[in-house]
Protein backbone atom coordinates (compact mmCIF):
# COMPACT_ATOMS: atom_id res chain seq x y z
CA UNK A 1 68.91 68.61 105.44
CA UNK A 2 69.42 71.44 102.90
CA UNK A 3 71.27 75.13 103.96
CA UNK A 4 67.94 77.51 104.12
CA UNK A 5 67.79 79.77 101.02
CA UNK A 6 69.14 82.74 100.82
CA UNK A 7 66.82 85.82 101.43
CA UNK A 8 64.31 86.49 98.25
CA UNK A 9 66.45 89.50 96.29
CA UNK A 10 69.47 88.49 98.15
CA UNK A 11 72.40 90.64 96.18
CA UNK A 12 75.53 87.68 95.66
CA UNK A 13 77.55 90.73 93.87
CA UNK A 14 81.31 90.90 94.65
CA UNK A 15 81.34 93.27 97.59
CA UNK A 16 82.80 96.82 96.22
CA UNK A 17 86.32 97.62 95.99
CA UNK A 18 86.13 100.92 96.36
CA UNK A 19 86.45 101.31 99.76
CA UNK A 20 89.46 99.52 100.12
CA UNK A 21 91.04 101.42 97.11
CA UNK A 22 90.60 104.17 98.83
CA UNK A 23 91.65 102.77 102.17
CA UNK A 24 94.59 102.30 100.70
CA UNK A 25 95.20 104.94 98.01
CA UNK A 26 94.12 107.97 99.83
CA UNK A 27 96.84 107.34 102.87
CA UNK A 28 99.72 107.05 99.95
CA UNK A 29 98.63 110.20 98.33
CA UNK A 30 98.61 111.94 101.81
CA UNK A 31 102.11 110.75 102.47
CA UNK A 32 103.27 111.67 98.83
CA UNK A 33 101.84 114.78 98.25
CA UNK A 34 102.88 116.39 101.70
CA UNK A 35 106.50 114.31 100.40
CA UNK A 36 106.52 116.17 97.12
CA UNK A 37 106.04 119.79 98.64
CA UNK A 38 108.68 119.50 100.74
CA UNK A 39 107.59 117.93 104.34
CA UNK A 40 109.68 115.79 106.33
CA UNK A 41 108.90 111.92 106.04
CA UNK A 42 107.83 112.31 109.80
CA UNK A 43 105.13 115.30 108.55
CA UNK A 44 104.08 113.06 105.45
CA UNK A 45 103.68 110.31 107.25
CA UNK A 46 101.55 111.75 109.47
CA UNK A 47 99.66 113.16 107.14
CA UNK A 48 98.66 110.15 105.87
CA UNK A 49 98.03 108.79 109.38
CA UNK A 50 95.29 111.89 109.68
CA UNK A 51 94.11 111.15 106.06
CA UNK A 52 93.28 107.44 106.72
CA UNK A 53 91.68 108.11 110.30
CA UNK A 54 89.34 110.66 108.27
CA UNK A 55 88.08 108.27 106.25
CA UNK A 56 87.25 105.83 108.89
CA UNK A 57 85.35 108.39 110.92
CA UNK A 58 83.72 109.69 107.95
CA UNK A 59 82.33 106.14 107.18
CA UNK A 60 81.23 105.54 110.53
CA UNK A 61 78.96 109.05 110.42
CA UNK A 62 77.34 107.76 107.29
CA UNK A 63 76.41 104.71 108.33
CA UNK A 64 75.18 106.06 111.57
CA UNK A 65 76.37 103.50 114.05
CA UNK A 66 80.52 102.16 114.68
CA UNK A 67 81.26 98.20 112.97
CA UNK A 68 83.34 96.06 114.54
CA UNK A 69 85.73 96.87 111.41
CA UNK A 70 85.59 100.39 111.91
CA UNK A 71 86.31 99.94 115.67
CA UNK A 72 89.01 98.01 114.73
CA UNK A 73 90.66 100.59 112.38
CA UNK A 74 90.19 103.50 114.62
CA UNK A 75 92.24 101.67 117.11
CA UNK A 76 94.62 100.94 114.73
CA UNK A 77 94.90 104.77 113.91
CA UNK A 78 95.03 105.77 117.77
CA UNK A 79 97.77 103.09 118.33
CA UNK A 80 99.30 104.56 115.43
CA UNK A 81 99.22 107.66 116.27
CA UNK A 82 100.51 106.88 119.82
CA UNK A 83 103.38 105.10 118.89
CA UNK A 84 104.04 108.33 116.87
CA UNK A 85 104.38 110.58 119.32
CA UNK A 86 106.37 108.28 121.24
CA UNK A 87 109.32 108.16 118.29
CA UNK A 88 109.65 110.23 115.83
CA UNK A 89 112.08 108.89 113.62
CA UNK A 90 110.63 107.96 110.26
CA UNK A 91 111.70 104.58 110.61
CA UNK A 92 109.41 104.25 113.99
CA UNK A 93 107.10 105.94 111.84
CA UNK A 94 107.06 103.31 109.46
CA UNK A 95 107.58 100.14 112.29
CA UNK A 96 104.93 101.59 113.71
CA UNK A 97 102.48 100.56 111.12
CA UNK A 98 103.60 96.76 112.09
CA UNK A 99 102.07 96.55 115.45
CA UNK A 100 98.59 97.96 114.70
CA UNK A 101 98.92 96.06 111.65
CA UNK A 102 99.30 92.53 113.68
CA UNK A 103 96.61 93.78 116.12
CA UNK A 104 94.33 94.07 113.18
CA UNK A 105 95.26 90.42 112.02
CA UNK A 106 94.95 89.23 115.70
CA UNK A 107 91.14 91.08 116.11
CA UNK A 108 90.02 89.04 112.42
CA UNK A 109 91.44 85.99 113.72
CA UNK A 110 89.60 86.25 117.43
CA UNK A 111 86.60 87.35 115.44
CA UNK A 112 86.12 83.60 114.43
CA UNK A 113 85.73 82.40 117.95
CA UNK A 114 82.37 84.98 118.02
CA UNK A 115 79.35 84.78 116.13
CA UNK A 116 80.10 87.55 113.38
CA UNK A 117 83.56 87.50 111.77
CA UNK A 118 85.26 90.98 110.83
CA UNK A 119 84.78 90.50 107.56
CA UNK A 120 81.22 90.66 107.40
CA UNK A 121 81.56 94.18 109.20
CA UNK A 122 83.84 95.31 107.10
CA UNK A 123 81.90 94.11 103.34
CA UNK A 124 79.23 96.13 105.08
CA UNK A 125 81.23 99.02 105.77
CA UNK A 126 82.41 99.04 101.96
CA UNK A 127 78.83 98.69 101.03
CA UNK A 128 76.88 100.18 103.04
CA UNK A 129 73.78 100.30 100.88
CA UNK A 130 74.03 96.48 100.90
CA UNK A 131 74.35 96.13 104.57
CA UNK A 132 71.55 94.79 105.72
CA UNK A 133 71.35 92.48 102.51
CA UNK A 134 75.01 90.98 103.50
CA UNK A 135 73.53 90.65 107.09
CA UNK A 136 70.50 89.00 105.55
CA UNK A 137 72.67 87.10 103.35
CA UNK A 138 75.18 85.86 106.27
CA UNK A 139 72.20 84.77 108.73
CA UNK A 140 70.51 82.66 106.00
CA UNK A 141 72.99 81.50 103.88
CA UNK A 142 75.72 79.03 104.90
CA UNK A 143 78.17 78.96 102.00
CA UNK A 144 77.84 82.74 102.49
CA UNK A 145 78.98 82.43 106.56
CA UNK A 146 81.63 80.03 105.48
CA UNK A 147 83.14 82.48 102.73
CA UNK A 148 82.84 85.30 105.30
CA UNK A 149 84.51 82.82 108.17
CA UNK A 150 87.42 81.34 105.35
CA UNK A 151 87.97 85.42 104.67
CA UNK A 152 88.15 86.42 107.96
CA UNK A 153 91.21 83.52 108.71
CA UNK A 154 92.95 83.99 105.30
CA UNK A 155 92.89 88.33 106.30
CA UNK A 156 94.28 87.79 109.67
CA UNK A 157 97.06 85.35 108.94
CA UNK A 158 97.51 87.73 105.95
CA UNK A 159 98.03 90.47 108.11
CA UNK A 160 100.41 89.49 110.40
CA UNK A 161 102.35 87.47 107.93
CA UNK A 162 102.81 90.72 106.57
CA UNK A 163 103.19 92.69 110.06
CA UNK A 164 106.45 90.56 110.38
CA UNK A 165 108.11 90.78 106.82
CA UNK A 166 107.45 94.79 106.42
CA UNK A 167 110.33 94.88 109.77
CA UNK A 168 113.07 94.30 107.30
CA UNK A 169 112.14 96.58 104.13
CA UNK A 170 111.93 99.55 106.95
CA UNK A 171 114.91 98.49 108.44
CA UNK A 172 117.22 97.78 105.86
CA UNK A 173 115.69 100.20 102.78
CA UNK A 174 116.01 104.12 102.55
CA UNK A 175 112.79 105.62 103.74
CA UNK A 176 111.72 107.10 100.05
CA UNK A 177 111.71 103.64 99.12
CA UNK A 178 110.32 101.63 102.29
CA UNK A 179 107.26 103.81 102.15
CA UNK A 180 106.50 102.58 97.93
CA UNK A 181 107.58 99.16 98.71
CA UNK A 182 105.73 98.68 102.46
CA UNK A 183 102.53 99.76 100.79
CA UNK A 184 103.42 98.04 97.55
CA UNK A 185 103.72 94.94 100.03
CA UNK A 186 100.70 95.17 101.75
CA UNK A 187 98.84 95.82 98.66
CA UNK A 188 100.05 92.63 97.20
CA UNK A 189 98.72 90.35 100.50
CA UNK A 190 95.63 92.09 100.43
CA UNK A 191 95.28 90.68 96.85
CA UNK A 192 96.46 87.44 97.46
């Protein structure tokens, strides 16, 4: 017996980039603009902290209801910002983004054992004029569930893969440089 077909005008483009760029590009400019004007690595990095937990909110108004993924992230953020408060030595700062980091590859990981991985909440949250096409796409389409499922374990073992090597670079690096290369490092397992 054949997979069903995928909806009729089902849209099998790469799911944008975009939102991850800026997921990722907006935080570093908020930690290296603040940097540049003088603020304290504790100040920039917070900064950056409010800049990223922005964007998640402001994607959740505009799509009208909270994903999974951008439950996820705002957690991430509040732990984050938590842990912040608790130490406020730039290196906590930086440690800090470990643990939520790790949660994050934990919640894609448990996602498997439920009926809609993380992933697929989070392509829709990057496109969310495709959303209900991806949905459409997911329900009907089983090479499409499979990619979503093989994403959603290759992300979360990503993630806390990564968690556990950024400990060293913060511990060991100055904290000019940990910043670059912790980003720099998470960039480069998102990729891969």
């Amino acid at each position: 017996m054949s997979a069903p077909a995928a909806p009729r005008g089902a849209d099998r483009r790469p799911v944008s980039r975009s939102g991850l760029a800026a997921d990722v590009g907006l935080p570093l400019v908020g930690y290296y603009l603040p940097h540049m004007l003088g603020a304290t690595d504790t100040g920039a990095l917070l900064a950056a902290t409010g800049v990223s937990a922005v964007l998640v909110v402001w994607r959740t108004l505009r799509q009208g209801r909270i994903s999974w993924f951008s439950a996820i992230m705002l957690g991430v953020f509040g732990c984050g910002l938590v842990l912040t408060f608790l130490g406020g030595d730039a290196r906590v700062l930086l440690l800090k983004d470990s643990v939520p980091t790790a949660i994050l590859g934990l919640a894609f990981l448990l996602s498997l054992l439920g009926s809609r991985p993380v992933t697929l909440d989070a392509a829709q949250s990057w496109s969310a004029d495709r959303a209900e096409t991806l949905d459409q796409l997911y329900r009907h389409d089983a090479s499409a569930r499979r990619t979503f499922r093989i994403s959603a374990l290759g992300w979360g073992t990503g993630l806390l893969v990564e968690s556990l090597l950024r400990v060293p670079l913060v511990a060991w690096l100055p904290v000019e440089w940990a910043v670059g290369l912790s980003t720099a490092w998470m960039v480069a397992v998102m990729l891969a």
